[in-house]
PDB file of N, CA and C in Angstrom:
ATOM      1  N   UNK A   1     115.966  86.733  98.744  1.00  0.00           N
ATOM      2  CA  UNK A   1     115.843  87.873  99.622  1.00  0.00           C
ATOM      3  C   UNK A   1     117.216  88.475  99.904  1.00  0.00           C
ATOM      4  N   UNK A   2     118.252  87.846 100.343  1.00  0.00           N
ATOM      5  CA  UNK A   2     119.871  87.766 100.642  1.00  0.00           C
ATOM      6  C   UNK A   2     120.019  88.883  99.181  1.00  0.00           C
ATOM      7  N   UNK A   3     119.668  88.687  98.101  1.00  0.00           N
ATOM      8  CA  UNK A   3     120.002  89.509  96.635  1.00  0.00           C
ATOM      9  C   UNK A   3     119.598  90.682  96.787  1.00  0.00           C
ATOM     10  N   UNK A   4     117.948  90.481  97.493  1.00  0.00           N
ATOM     11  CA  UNK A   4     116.987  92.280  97.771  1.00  0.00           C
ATOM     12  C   UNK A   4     118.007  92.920  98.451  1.00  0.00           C
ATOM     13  N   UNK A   5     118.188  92.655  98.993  1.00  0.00           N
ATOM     14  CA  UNK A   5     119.043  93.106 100.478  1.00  0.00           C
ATOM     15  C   UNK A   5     120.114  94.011  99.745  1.00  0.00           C
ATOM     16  N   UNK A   6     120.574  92.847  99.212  1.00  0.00           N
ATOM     17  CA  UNK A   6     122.970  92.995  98.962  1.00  0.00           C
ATOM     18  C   UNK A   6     122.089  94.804  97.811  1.00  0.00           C
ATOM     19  N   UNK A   7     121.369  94.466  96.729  1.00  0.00           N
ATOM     20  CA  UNK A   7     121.124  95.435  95.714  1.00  0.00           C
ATOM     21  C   UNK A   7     120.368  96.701  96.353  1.00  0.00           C
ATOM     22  N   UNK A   8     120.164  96.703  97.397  1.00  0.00           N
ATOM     23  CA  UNK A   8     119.516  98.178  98.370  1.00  0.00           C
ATOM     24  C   UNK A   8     121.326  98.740  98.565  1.00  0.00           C
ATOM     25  N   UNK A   9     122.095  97.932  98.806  1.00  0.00           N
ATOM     26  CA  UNK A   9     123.140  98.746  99.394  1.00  0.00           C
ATOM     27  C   UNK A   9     123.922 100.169  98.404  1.00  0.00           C
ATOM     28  N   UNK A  10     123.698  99.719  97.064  1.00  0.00           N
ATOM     29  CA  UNK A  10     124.152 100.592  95.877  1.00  0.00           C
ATOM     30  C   UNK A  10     123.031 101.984  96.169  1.00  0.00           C
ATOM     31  N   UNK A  11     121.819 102.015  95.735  1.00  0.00           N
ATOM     32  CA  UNK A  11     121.216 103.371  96.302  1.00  0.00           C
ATOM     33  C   UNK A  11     121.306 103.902  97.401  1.00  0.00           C
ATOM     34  N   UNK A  12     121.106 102.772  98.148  1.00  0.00           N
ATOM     35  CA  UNK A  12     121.025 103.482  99.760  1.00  0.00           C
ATOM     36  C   UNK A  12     121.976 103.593 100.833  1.00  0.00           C
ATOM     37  N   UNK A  13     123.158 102.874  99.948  1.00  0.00           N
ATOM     38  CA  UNK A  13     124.486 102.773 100.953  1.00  0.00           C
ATOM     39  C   UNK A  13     124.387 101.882 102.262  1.00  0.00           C
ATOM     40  N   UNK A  14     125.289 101.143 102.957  1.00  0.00           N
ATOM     41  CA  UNK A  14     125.178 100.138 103.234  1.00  0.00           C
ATOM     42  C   UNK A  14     125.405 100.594 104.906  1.00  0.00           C
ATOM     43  N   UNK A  15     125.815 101.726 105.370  1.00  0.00           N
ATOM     44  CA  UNK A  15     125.573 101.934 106.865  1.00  0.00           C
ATOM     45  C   UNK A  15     124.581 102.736 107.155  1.00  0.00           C
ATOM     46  N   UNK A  16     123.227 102.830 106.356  1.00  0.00           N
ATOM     47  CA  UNK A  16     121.430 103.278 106.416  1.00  0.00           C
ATOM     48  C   UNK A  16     121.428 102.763 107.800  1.00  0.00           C
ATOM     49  N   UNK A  17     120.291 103.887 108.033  1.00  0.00           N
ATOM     50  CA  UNK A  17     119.883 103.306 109.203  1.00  0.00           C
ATOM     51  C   UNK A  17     118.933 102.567 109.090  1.00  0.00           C
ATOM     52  N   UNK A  18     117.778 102.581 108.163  1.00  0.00           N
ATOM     53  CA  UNK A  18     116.828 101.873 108.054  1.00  0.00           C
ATOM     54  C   UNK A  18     116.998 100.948 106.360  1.00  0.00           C
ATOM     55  N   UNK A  19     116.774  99.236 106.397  1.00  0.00           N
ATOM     56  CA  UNK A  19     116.867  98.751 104.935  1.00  0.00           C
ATOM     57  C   UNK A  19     116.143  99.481 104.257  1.00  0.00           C
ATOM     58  N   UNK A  20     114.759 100.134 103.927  1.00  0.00           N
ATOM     59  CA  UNK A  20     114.925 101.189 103.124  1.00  0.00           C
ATOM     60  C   UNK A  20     114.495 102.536 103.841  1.00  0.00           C
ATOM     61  N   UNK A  21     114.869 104.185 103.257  1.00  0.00           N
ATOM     62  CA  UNK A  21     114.679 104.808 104.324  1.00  0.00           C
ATOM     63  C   UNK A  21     113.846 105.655 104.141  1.00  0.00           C
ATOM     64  N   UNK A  22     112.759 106.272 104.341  1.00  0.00           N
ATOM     65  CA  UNK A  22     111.416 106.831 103.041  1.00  0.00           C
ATOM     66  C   UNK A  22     111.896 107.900 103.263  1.00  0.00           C
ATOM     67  N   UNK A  23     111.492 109.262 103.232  1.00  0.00           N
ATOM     68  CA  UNK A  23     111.407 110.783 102.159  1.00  0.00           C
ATOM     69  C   UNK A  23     112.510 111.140 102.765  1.00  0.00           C
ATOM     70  N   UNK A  24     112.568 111.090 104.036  1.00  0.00           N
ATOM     71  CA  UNK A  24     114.194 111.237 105.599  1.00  0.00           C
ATOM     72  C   UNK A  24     115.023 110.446 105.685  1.00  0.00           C
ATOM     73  N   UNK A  25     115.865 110.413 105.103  1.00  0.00           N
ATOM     74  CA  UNK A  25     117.368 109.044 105.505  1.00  0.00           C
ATOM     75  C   UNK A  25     117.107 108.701 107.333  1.00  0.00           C
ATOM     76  N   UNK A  26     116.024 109.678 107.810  1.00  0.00           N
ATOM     77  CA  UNK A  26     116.440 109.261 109.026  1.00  0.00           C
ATOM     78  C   UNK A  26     114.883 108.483 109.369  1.00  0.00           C
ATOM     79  N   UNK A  27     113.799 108.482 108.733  1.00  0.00           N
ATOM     80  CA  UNK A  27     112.478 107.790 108.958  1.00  0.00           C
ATOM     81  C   UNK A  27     112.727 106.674 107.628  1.00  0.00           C
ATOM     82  N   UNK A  28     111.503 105.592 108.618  1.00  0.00           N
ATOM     83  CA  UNK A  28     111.472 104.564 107.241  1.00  0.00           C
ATOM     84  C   UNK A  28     110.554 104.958 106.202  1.00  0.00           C
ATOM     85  N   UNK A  29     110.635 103.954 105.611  1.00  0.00           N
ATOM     86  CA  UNK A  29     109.403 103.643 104.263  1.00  0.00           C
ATOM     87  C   UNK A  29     108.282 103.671 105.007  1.00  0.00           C
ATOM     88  N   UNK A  30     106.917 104.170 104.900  1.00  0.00           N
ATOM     89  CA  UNK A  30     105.594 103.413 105.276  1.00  0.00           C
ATOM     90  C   UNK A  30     105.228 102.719 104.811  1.00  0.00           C
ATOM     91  N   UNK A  31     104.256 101.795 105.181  1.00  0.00           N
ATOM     92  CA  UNK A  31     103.974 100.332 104.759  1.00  0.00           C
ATOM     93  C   UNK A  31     103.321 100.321 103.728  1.00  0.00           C
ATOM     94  N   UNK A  32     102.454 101.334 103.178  1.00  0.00           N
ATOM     95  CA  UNK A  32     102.554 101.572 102.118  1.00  0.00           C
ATOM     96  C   UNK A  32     102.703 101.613 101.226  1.00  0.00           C
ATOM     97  N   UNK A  33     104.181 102.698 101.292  1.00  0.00           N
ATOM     98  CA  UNK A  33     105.223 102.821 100.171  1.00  0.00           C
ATOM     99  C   UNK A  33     106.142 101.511 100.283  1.00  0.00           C
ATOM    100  N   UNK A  34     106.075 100.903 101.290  1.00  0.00           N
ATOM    101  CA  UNK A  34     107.197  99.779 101.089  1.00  0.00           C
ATOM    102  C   UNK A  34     106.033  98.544 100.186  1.00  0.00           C
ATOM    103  N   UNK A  35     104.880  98.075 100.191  1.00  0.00           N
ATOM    104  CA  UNK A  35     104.298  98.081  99.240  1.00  0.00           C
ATOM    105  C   UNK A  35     104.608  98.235  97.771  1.00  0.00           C
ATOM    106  N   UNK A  36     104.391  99.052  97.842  1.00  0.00           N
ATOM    107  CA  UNK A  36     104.612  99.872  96.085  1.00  0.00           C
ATOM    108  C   UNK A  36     105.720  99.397  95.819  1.00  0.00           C
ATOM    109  N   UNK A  37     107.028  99.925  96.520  1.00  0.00           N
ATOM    110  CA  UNK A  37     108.158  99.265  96.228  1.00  0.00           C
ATOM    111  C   UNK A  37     108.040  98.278  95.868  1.00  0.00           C
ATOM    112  N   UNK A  38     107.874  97.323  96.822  1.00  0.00           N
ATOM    113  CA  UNK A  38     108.063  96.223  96.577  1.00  0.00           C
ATOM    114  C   UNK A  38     107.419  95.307  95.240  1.00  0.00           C
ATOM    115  N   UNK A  39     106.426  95.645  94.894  1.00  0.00           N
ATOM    116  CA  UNK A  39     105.524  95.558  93.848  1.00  0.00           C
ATOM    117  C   UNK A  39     107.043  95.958  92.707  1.00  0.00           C
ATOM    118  N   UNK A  40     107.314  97.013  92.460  1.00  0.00           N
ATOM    119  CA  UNK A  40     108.232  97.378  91.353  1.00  0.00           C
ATOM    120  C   UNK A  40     109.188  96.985  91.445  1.00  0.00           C
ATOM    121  N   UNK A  41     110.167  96.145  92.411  1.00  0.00           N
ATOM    122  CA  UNK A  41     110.948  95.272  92.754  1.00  0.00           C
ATOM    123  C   UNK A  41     110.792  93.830  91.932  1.00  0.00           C
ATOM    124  N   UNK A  42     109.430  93.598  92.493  1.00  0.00           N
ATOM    125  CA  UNK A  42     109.022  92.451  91.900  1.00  0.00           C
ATOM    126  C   UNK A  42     109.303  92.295  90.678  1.00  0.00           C
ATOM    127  N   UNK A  43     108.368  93.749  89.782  1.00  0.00           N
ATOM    128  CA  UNK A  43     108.143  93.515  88.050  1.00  0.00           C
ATOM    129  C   UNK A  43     109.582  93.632  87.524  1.00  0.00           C
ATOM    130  N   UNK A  44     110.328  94.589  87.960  1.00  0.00           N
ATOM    131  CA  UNK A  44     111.597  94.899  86.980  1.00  0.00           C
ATOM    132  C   UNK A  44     112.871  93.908  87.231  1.00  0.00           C
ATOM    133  N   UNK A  45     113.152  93.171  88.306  1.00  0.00           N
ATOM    134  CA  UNK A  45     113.601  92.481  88.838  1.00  0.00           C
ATOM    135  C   UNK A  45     113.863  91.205  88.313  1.00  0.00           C
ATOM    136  N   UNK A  46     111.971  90.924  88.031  1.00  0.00           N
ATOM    137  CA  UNK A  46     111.826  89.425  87.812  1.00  0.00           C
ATOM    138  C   UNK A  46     112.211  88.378  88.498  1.00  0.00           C
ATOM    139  N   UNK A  47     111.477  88.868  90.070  1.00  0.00           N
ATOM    140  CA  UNK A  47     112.055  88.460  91.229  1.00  0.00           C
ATOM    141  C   UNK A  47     110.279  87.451  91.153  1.00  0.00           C
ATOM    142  N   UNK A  48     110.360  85.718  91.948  1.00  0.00           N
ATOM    143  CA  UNK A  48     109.224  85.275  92.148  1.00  0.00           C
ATOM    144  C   UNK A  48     108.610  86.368  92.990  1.00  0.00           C
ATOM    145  N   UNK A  49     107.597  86.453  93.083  1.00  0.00           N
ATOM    146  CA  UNK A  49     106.728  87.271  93.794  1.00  0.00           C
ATOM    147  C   UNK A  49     106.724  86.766  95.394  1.00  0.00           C
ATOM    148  N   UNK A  50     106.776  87.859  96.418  1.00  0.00           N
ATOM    149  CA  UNK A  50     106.434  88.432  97.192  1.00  0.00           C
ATOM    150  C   UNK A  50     105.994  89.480  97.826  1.00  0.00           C
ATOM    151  N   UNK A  51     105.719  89.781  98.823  1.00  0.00           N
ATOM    152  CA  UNK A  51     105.015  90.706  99.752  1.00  0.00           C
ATOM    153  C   UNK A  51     105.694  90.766 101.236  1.00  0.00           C
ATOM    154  N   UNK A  52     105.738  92.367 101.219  1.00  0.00           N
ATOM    155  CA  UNK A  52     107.028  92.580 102.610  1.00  0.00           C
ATOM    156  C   UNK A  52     106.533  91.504 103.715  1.00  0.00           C
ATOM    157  N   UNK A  53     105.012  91.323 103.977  1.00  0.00           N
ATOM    158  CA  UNK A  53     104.554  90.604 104.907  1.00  0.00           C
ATOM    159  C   UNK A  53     105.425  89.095 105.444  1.00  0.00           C
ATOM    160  N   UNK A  54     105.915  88.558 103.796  1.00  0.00           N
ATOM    161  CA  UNK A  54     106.513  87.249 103.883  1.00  0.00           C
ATOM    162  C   UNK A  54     107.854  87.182 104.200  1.00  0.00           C
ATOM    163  N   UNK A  55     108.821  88.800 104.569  1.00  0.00           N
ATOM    164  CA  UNK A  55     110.003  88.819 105.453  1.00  0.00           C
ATOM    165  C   UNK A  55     108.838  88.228 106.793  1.00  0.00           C
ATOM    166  N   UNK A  56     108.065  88.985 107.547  1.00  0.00           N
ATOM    167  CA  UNK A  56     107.634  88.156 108.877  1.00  0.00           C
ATOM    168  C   UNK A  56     107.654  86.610 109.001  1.00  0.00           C
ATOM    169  N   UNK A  57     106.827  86.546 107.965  1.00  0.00           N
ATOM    170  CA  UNK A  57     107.536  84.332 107.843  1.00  0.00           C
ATOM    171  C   UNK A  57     108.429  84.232 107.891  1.00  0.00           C
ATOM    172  N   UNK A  58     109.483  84.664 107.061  1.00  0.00           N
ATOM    173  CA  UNK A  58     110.599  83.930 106.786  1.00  0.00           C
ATOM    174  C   UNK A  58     111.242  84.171 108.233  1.00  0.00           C
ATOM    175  N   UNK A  59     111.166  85.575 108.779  1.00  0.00           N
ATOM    176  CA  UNK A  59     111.877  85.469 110.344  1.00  0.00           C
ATOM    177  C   UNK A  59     111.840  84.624 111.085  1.00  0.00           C
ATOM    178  N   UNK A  60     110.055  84.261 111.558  1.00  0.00           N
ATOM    179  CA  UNK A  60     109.748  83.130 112.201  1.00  0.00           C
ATOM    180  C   UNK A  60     109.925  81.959 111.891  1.00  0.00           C
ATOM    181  N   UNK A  61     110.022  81.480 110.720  1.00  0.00           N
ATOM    182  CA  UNK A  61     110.589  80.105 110.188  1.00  0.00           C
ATOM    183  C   UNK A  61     112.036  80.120 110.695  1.00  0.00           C
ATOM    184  N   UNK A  62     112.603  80.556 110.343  1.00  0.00           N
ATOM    185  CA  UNK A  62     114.372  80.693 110.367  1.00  0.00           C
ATOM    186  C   UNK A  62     114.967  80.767 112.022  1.00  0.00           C
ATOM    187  N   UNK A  63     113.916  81.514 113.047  1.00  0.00           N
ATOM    188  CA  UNK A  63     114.157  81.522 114.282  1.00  0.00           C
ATOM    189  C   UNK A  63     113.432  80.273 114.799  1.00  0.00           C
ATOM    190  N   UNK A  64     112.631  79.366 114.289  1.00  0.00           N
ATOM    191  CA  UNK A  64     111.937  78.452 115.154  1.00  0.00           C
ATOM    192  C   UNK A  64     112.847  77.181 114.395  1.00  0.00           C
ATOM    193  N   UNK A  65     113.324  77.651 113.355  1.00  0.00           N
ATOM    194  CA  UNK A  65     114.642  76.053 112.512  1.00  0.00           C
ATOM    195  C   UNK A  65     115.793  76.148 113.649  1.00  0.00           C
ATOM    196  N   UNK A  66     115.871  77.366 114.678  1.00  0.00           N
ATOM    197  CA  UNK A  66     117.175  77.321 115.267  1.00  0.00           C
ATOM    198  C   UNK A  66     116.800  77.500 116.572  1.00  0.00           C
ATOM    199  N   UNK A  67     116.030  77.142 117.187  1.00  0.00           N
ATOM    200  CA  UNK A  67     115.202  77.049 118.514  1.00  0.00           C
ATOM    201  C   UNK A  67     114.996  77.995 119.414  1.00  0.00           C
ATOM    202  N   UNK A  68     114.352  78.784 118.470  1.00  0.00           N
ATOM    203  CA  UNK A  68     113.951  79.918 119.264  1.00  0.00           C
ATOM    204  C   UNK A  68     112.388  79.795 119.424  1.00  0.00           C
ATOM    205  N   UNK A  69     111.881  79.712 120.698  1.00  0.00           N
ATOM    206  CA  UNK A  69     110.629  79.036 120.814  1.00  0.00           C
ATOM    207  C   UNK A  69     109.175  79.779 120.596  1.00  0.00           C
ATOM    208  N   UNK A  70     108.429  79.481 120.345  1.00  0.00           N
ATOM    209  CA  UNK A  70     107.029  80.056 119.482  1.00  0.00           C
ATOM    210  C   UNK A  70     106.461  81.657 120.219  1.00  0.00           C
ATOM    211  N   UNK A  71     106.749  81.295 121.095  1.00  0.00           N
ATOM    212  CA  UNK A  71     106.090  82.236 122.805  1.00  0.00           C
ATOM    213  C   UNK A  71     106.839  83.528 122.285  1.00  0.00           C
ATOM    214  N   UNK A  72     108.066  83.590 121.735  1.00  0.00           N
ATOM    215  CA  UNK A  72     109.201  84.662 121.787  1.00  0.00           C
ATOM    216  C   UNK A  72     108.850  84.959 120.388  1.00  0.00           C
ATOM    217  N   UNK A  73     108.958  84.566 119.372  1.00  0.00           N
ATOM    218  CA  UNK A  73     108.630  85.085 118.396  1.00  0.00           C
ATOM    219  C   UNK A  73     107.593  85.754 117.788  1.00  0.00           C
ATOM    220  N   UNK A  74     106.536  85.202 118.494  1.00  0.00           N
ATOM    221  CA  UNK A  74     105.279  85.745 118.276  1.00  0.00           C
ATOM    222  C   UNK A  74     105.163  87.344 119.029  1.00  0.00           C
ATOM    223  N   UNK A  75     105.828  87.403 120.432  1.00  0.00           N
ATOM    224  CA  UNK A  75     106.237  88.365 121.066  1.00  0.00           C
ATOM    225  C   UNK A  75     107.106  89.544 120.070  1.00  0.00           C
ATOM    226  N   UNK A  76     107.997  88.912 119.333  1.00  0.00           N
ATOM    227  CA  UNK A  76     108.798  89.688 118.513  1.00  0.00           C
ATOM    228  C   UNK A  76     108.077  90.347 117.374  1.00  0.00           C
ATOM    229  N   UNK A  77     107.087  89.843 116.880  1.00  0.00           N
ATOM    230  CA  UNK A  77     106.389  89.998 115.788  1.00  0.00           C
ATOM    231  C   UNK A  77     105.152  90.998 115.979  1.00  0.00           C
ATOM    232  N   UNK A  78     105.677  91.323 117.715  1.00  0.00           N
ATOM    233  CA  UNK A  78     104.194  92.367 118.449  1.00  0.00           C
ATOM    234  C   UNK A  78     103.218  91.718 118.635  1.00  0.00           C
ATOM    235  N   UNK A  79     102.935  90.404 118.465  1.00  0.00           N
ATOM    236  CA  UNK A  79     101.788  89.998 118.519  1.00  0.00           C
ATOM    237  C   UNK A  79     101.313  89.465 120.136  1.00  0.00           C
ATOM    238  N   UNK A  80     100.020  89.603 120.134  1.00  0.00           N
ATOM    239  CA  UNK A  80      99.714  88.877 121.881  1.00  0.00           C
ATOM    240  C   UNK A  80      99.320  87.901 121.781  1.00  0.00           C
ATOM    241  N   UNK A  81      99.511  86.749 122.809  1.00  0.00           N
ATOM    242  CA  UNK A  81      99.521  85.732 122.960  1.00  0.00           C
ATOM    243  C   UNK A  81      98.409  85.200 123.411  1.00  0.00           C
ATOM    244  N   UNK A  82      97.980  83.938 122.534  1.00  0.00           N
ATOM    245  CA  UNK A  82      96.681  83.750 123.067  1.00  0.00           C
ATOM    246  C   UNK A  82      96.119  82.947 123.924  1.00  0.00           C
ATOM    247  N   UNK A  83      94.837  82.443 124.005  1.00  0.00           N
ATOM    248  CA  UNK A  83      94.416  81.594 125.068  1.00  0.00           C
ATOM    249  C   UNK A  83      94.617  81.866 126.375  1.00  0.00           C
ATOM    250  N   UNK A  84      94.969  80.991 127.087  1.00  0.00           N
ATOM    251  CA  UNK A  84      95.262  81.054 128.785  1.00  0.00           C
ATOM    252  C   UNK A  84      96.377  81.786 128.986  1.00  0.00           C
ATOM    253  N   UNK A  85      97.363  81.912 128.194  1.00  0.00           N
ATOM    254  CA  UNK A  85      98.808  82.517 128.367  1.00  0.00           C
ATOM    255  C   UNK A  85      98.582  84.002 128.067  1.00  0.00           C
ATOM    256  N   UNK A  86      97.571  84.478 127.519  1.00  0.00           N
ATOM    257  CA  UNK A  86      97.323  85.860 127.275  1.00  0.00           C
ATOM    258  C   UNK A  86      96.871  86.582 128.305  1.00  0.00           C
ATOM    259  N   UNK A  87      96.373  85.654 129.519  1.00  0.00           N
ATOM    260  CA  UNK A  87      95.239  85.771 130.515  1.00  0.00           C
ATOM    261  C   UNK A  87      96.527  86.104 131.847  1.00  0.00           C
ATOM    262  N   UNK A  88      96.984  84.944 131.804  1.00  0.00           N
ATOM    263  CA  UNK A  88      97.965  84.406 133.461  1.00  0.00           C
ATOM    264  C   UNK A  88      99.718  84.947 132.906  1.00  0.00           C
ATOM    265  N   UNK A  89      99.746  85.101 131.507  1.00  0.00           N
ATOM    266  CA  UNK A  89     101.581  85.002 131.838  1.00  0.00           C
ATOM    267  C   UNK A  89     101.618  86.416 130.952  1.00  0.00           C
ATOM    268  N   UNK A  90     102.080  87.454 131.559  1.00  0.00           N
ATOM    269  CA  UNK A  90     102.363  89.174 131.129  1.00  0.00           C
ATOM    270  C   UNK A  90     103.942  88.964 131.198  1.00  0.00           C
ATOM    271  N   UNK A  91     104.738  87.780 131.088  1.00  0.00           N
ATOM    272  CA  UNK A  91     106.258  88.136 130.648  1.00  0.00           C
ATOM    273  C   UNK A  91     106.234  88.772 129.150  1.00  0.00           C
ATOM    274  N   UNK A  92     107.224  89.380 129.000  1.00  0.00           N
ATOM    275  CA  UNK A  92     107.764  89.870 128.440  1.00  0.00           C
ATOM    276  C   UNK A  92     108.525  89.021 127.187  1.00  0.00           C
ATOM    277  N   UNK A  93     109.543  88.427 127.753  1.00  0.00           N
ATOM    278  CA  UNK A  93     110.930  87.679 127.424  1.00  0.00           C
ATOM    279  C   UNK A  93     111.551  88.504 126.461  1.00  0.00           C
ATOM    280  N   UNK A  94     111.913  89.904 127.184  1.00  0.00           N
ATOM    281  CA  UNK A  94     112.739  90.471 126.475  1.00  0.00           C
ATOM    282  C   UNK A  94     114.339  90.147 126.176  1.00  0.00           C
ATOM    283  N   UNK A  95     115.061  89.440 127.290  1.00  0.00           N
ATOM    284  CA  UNK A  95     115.643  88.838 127.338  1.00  0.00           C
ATOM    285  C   UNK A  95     116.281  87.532 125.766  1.00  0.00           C
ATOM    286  N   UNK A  96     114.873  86.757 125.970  1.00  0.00           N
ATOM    287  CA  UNK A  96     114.874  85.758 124.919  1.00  0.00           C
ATOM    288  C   UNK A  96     114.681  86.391 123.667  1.00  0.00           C
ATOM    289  N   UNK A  97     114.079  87.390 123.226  1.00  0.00           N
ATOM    290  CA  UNK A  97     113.712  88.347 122.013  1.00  0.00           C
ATOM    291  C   UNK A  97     115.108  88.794 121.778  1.00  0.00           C
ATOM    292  N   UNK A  98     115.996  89.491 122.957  1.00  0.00           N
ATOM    293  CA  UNK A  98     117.120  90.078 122.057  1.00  0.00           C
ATOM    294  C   UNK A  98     117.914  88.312 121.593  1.00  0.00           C
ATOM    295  N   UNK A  99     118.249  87.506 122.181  1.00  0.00           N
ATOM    296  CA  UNK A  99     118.698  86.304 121.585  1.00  0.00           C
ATOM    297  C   UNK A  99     118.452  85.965 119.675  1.00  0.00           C
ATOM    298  N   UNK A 100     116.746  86.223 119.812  1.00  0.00           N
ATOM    299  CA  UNK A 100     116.381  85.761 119.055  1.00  0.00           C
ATOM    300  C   UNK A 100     116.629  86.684 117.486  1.00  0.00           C
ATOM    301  N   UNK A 101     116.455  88.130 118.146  1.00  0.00           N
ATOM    302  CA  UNK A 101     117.329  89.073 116.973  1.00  0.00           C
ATOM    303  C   UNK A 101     118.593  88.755 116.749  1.00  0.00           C
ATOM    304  N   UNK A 102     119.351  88.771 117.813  1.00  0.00           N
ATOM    305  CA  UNK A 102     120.567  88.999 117.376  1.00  0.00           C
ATOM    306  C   UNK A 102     121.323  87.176 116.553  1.00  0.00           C
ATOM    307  N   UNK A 103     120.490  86.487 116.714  1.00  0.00           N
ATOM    308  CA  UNK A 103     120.474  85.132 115.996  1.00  0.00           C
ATOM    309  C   UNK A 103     120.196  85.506 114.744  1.00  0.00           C
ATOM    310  N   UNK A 104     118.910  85.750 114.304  1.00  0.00           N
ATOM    311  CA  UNK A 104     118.686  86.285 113.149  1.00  0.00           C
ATOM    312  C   UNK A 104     119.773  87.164 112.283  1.00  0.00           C
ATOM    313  N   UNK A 105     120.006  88.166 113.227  1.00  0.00           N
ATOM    314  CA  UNK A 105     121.193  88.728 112.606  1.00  0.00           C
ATOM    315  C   UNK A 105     122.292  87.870 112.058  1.00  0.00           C
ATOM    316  N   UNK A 106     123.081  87.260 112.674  1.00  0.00           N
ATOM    317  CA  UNK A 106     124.350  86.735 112.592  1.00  0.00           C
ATOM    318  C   UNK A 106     123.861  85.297 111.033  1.00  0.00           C
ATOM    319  N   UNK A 107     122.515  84.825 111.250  1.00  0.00           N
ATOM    320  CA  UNK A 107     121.949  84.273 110.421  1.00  0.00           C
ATOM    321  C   UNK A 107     121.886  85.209 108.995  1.00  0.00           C
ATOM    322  N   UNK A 108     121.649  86.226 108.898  1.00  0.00           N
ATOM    323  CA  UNK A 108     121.643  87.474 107.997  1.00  0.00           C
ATOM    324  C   UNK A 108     123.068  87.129 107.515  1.00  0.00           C
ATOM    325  N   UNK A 109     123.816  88.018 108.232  1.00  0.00           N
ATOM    326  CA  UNK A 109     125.286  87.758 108.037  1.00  0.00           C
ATOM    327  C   UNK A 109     125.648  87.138 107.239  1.00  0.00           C
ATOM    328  N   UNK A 110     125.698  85.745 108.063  1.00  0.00           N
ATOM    329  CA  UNK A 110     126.290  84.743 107.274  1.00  0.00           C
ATOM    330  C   UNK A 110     125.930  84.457 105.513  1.00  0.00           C
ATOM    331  N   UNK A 111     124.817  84.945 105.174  1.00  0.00           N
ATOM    332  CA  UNK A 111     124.109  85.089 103.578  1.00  0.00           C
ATOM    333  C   UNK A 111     124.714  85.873 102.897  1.00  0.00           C
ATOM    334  N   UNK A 112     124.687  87.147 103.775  1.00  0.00           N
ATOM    335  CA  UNK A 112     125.179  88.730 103.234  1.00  0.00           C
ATOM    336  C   UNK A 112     126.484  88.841 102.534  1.00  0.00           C
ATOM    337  N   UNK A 113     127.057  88.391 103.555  1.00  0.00           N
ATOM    338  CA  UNK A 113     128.927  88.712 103.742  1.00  0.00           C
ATOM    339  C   UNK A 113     129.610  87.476 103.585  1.00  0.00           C
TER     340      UNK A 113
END
């Protein structure tokens, strides 16, 4: 993935605002088209196969290897929380979410650069 990444920077230049940026340098890809992409990434590449979906794993794997706890990530991922905690606890943990990006990031980093 660290390779997808570094080889976007040659087309798309490396201070984008978005990793890829669809028809507007200033809107993204739709999910869609990031799809498709990714599909032709795959074939010409001769990259093992994936699907954009499996950046969401790999986030949550990589933030829960470095203890960022289940409650927050799932939060990060937009998702609502289930069972009793969906019912009684409306935090947020926006707080713990930026942690957990900006971990990720510096985790990025360190691959990238």
């Amino acid at each position: 993935m660290i390779e997808l990444i570094k080889s976007l920077n040659l087309p798309y230049g490396s201070e984008r605002e978005f990793l890829i940026p669809g028809q507007s340098p200033r809107k993204p890809l739709t999910a869609h088209a990031q799809n498709r992409f990714v599909q032709r990434l795959n074939d010409r590449m001769k990259l093992e196969h994936f699907v954009p979906h499996d950046l969401r794993r790999t986030i949550v794997t990589r933030l829960s290897e470095n203890g960022i706890m289940p409650h927050v990530t799932e939060k990060m991922l937009g998702h609502e929380l289930g069972g009793i905690m969906a019912i009684y606890n409306k935090h947020d943990w926006l707080d713990e979410q930026l942690v957990g990006y900006e971990l990720y990031w510096q985790l990025l980093e360190k691959e990238l650069f």
